[in-house]
PDB file of N, CA and C in Angstrom:
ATOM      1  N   UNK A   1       0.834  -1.184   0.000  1.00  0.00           N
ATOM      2  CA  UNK A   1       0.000   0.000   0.000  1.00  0.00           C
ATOM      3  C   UNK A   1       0.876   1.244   0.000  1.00  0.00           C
ATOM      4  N   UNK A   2       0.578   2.125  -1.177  1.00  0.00           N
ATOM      5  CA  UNK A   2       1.036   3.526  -1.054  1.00  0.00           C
ATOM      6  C   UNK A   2       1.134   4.396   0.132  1.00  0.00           C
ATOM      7  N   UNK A   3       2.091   5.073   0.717  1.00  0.00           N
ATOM      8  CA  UNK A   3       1.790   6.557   1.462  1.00  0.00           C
ATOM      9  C   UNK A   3       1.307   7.087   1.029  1.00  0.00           C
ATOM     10  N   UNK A   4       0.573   8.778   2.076  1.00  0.00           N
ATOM     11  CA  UNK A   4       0.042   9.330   1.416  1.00  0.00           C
ATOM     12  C   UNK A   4       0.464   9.808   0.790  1.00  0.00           C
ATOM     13  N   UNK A   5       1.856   9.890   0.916  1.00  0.00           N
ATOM     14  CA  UNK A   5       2.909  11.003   0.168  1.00  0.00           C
ATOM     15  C   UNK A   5       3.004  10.255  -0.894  1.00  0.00           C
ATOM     16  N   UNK A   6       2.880   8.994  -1.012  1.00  0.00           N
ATOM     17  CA  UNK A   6       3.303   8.961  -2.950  1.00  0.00           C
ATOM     18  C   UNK A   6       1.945   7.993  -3.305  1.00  0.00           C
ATOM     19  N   UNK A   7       1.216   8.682  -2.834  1.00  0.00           N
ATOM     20  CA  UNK A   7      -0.055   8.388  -3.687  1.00  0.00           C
ATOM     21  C   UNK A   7      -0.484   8.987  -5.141  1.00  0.00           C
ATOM     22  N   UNK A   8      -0.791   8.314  -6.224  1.00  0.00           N
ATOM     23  CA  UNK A   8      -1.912   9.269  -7.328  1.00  0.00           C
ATOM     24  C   UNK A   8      -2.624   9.953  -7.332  1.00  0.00           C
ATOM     25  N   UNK A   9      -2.622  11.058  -7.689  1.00  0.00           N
ATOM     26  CA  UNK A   9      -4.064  12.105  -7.439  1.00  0.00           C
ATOM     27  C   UNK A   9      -4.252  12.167  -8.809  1.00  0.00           C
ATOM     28  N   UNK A  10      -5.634  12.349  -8.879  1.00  0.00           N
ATOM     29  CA  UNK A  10      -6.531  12.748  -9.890  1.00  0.00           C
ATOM     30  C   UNK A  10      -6.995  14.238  -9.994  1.00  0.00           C
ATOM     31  N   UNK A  11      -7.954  14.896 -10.941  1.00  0.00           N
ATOM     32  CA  UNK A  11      -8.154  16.160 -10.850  1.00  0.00           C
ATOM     33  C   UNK A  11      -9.076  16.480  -9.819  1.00  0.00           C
ATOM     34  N   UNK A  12     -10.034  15.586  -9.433  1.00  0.00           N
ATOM     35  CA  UNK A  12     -10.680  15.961  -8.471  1.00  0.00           C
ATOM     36  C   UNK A  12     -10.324  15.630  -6.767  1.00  0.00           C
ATOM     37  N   UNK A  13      -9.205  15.242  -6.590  1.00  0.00           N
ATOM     38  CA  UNK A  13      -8.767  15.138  -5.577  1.00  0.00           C
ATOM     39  C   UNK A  13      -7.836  15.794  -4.906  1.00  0.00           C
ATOM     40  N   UNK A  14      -7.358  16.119  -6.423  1.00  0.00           N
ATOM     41  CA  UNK A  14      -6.365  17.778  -6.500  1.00  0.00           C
ATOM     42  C   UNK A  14      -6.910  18.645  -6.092  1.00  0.00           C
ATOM     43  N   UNK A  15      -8.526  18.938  -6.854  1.00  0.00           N
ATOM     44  CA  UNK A  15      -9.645  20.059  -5.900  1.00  0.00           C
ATOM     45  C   UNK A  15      -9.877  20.267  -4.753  1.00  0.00           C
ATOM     46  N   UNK A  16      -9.979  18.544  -3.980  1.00  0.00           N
ATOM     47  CA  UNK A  16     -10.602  18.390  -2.964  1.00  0.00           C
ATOM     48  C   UNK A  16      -8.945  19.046  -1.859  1.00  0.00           C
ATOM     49  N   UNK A  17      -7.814  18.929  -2.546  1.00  0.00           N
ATOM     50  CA  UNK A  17      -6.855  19.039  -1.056  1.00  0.00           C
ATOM     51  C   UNK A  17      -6.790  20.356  -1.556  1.00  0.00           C
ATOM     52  N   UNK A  18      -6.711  21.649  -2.740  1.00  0.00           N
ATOM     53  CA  UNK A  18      -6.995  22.832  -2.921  1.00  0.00           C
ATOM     54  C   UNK A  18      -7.741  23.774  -1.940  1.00  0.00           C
ATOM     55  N   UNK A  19      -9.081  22.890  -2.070  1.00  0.00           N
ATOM     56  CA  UNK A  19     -10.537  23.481  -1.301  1.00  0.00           C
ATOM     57  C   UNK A  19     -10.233  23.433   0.128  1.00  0.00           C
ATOM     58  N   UNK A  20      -9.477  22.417   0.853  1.00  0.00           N
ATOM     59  CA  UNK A  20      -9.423  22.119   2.052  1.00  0.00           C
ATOM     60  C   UNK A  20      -8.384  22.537   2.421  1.00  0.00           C
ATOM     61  N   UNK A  21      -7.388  22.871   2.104  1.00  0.00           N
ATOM     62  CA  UNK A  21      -6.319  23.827   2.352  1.00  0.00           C
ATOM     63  C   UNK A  21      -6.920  25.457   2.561  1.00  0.00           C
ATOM     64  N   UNK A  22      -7.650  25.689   1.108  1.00  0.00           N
ATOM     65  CA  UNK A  22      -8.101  26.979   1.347  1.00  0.00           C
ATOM     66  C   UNK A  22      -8.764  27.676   2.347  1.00  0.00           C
ATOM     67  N   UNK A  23      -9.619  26.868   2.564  1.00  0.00           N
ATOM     68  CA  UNK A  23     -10.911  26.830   3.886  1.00  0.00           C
ATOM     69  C   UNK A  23     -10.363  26.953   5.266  1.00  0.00           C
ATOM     70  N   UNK A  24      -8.959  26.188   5.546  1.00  0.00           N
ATOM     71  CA  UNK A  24      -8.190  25.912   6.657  1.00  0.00           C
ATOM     72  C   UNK A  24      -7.621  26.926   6.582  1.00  0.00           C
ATOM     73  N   UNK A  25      -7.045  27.730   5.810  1.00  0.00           N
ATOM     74  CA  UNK A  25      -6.226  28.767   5.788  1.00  0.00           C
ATOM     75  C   UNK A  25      -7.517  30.061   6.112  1.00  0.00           C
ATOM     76  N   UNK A  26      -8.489  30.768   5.435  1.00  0.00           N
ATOM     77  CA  UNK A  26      -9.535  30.872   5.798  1.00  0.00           C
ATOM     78  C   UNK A  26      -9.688  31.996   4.824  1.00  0.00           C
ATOM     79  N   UNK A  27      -9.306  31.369   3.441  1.00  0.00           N
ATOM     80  CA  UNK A  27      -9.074  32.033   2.494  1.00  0.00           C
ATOM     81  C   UNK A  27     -10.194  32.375   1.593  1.00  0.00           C
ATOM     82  N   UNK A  28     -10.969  32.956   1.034  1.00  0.00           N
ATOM     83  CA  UNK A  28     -12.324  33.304  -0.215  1.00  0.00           C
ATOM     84  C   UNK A  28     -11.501  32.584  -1.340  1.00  0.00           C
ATOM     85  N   UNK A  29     -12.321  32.111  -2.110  1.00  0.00           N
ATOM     86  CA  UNK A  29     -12.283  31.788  -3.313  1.00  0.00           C
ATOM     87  C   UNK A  29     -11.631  32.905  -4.159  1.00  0.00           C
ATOM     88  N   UNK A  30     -12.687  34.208  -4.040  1.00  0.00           N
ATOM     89  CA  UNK A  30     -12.228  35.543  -4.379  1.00  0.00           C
ATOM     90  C   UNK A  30     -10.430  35.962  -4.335  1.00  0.00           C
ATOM     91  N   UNK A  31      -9.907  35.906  -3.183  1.00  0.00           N
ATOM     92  CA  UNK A  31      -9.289  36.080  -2.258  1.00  0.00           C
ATOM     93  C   UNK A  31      -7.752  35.397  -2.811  1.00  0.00           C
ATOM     94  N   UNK A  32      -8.323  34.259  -2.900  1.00  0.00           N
ATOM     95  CA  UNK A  32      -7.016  33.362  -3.297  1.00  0.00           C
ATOM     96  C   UNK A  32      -7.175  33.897  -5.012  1.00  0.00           C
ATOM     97  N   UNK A  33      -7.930  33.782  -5.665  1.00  0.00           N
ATOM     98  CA  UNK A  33      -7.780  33.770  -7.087  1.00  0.00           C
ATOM     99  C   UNK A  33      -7.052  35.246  -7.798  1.00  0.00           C
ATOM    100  N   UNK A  34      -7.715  36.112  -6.627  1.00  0.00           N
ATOM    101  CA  UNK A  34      -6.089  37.697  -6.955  1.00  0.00           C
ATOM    102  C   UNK A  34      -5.586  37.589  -5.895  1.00  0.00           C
ATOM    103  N   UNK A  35      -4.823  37.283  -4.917  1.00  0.00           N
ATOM    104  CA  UNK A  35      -3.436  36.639  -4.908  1.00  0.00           C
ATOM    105  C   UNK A  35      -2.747  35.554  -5.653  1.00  0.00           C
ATOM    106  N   UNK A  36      -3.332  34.521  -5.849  1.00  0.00           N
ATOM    107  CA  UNK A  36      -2.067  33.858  -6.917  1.00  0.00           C
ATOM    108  C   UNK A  36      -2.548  34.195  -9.042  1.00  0.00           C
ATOM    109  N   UNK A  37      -3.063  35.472  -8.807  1.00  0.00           N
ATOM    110  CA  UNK A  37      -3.067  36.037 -10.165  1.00  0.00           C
ATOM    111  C   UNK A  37      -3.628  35.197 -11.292  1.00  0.00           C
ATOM    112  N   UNK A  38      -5.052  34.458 -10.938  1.00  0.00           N
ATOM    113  CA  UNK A  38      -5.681  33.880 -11.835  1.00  0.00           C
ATOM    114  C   UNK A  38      -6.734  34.636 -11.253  1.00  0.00           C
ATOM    115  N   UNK A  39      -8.338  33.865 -12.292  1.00  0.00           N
ATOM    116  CA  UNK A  39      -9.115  34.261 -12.024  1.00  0.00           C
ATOM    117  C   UNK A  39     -10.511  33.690 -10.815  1.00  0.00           C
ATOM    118  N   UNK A  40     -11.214  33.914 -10.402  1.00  0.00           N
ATOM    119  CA  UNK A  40     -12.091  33.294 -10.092  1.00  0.00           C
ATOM    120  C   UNK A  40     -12.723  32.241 -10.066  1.00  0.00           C
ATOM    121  N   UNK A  41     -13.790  32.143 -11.491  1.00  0.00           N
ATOM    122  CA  UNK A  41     -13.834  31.272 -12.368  1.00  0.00           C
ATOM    123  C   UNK A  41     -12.748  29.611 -12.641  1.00  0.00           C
ATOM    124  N   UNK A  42     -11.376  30.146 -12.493  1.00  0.00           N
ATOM    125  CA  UNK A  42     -10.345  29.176 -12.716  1.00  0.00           C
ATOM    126  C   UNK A  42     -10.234  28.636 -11.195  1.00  0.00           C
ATOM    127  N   UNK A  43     -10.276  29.523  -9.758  1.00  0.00           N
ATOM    128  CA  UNK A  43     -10.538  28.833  -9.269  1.00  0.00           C
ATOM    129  C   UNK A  43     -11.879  28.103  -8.139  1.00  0.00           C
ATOM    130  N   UNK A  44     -12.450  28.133  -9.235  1.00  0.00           N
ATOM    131  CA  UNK A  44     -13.653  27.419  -8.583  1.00  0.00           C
ATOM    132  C   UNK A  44     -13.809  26.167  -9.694  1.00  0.00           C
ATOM    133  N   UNK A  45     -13.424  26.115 -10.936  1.00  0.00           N
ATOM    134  CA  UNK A  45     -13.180  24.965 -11.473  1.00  0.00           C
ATOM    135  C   UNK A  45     -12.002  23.757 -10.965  1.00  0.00           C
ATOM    136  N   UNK A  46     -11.363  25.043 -10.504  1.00  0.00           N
ATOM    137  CA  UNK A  46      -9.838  23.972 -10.102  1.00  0.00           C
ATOM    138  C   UNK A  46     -10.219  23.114  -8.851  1.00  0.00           C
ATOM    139  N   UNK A  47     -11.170  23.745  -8.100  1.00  0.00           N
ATOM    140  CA  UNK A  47     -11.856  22.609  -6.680  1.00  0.00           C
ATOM    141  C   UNK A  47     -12.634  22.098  -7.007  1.00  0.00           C
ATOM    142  N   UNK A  48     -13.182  22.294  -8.221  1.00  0.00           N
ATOM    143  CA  UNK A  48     -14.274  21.283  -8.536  1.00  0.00           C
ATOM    144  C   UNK A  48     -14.085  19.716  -9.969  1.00  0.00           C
ATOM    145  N   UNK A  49     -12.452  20.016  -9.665  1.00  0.00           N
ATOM    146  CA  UNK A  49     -11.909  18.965 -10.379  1.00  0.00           C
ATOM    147  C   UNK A  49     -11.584  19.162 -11.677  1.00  0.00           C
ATOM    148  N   UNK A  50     -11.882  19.950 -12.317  1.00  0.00           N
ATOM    149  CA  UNK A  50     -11.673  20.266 -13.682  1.00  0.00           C
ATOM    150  C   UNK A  50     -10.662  19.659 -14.274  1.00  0.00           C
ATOM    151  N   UNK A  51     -10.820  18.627 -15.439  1.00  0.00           N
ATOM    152  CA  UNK A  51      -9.294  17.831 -15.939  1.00  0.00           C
ATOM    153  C   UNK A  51      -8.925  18.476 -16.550  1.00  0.00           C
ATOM    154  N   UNK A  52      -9.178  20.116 -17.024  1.00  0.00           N
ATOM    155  CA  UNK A  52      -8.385  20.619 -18.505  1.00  0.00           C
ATOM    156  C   UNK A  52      -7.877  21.920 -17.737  1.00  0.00           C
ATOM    157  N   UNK A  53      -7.283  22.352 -16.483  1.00  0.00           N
ATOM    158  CA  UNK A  53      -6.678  23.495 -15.809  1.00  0.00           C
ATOM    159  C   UNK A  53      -5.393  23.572 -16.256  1.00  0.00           C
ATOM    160  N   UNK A  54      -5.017  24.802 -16.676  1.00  0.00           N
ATOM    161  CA  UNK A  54      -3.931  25.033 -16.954  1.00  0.00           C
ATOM    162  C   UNK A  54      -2.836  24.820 -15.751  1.00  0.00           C
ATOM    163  N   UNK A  55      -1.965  23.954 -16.386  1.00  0.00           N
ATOM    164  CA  UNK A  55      -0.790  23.256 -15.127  1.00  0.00           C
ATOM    165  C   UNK A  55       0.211  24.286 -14.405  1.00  0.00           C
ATOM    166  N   UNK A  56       0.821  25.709 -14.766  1.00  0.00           N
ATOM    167  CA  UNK A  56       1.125  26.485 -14.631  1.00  0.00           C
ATOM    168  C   UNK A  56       0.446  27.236 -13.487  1.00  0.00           C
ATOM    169  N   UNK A  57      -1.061  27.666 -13.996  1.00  0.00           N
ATOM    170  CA  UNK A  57      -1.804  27.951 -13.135  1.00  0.00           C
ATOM    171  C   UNK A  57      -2.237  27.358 -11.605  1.00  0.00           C
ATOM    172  N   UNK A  58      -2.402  26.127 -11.936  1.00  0.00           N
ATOM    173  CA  UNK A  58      -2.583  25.163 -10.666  1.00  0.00           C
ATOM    174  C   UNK A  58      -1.064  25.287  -9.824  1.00  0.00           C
ATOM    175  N   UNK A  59      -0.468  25.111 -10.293  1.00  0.00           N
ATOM    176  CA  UNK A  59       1.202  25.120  -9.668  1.00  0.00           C
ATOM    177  C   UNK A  59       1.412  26.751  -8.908  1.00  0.00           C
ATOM    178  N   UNK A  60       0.944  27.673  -9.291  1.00  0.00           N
ATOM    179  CA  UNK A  60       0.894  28.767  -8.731  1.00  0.00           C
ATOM    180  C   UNK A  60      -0.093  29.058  -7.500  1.00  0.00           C
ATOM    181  N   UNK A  61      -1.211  28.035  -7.437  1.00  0.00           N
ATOM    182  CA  UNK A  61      -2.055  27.941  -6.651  1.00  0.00           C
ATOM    183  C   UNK A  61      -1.361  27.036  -5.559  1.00  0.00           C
ATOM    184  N   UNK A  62      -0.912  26.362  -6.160  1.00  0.00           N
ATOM    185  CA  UNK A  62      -0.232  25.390  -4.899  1.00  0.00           C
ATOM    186  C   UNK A  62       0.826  26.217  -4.024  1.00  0.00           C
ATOM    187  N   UNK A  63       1.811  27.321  -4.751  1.00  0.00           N
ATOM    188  CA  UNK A  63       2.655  28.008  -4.381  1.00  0.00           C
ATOM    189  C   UNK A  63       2.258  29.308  -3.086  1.00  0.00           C
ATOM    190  N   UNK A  64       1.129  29.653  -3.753  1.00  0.00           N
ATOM    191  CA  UNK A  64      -0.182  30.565  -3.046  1.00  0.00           C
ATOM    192  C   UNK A  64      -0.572  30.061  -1.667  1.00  0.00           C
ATOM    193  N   UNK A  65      -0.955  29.163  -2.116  1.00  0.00           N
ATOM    194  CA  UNK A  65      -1.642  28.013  -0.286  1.00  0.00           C
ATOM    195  C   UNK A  65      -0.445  27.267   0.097  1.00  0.00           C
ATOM    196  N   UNK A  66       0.918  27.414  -0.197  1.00  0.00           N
ATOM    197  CA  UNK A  66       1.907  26.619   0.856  1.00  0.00           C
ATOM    198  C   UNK A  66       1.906  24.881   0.490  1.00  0.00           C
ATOM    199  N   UNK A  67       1.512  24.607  -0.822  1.00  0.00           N
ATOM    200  CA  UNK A  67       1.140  23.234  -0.841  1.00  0.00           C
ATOM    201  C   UNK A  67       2.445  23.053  -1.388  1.00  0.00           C
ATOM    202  N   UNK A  68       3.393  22.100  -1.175  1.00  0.00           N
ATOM    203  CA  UNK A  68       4.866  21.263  -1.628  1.00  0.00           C
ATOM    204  C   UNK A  68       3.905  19.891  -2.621  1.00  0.00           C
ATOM    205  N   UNK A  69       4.808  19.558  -3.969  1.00  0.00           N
ATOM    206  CA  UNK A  69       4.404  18.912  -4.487  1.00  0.00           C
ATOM    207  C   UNK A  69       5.720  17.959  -4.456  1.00  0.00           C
ATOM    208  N   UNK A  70       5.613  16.660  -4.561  1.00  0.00           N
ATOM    209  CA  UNK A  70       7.120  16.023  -4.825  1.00  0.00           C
ATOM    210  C   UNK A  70       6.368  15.056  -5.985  1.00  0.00           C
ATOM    211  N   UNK A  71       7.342  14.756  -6.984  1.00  0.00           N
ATOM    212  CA  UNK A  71       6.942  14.261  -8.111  1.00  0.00           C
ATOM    213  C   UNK A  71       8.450  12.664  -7.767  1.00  0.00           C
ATOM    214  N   UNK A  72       7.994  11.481  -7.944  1.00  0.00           N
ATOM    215  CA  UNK A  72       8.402   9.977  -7.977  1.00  0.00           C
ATOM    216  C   UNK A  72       8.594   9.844  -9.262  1.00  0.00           C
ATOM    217  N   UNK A  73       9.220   9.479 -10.142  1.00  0.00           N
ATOM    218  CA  UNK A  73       8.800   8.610 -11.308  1.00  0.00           C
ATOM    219  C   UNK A  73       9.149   7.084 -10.773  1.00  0.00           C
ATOM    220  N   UNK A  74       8.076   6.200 -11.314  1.00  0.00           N
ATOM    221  CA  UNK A  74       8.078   4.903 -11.048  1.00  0.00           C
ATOM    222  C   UNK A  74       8.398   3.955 -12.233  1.00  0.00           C
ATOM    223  N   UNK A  75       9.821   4.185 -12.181  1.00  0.00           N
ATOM    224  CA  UNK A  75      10.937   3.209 -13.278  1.00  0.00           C
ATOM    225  C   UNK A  75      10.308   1.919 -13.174  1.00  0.00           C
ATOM    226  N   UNK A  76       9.651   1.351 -12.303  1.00  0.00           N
ATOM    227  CA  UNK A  76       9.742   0.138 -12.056  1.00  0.00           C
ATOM    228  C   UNK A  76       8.356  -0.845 -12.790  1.00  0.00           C
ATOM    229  N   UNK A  77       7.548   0.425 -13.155  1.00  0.00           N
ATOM    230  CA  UNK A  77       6.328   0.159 -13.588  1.00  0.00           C
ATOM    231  C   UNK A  77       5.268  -0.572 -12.429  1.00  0.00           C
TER     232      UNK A  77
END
């Protein structure tokens, strides 16, 4: 069994630790979306899972809310 730390995420689970970060922090939707210099709209799709978010964008959101990403590649298949 995976950690949580090197588990798969999907787009909507990406939302779900976005949304729950945000909320904990005690951040508006509003709020966060001009501080990390997107829009609104982008993020209320981005918590609601959206598979087509610009990756740039999301990565700036993560940078915004304090979220560390570590990326595995699994040589091993």
């Amino acid at each position: 069994m995976r950690s949580r730390s090197e588990q798969s995420y999907d787009s909507k689970e990406i939302g779900r630790i976005i949304k729950a970060t945000r909320k904990k922090l005690g951040i508006t939707q509003r709020s966060l979306a001009m501080t990390s210099g997107t829009g609104l709209r982008f993020i209320i799709e981005l918590e609601q899972g959206k598979p087509t978010c610009q990756l740039e964008k999301v990565l700036t959101v993560f940078r915004t809310l304090g979220i560390k990403i570590i990326i595995k590649a699994d040589v091993n298949g």
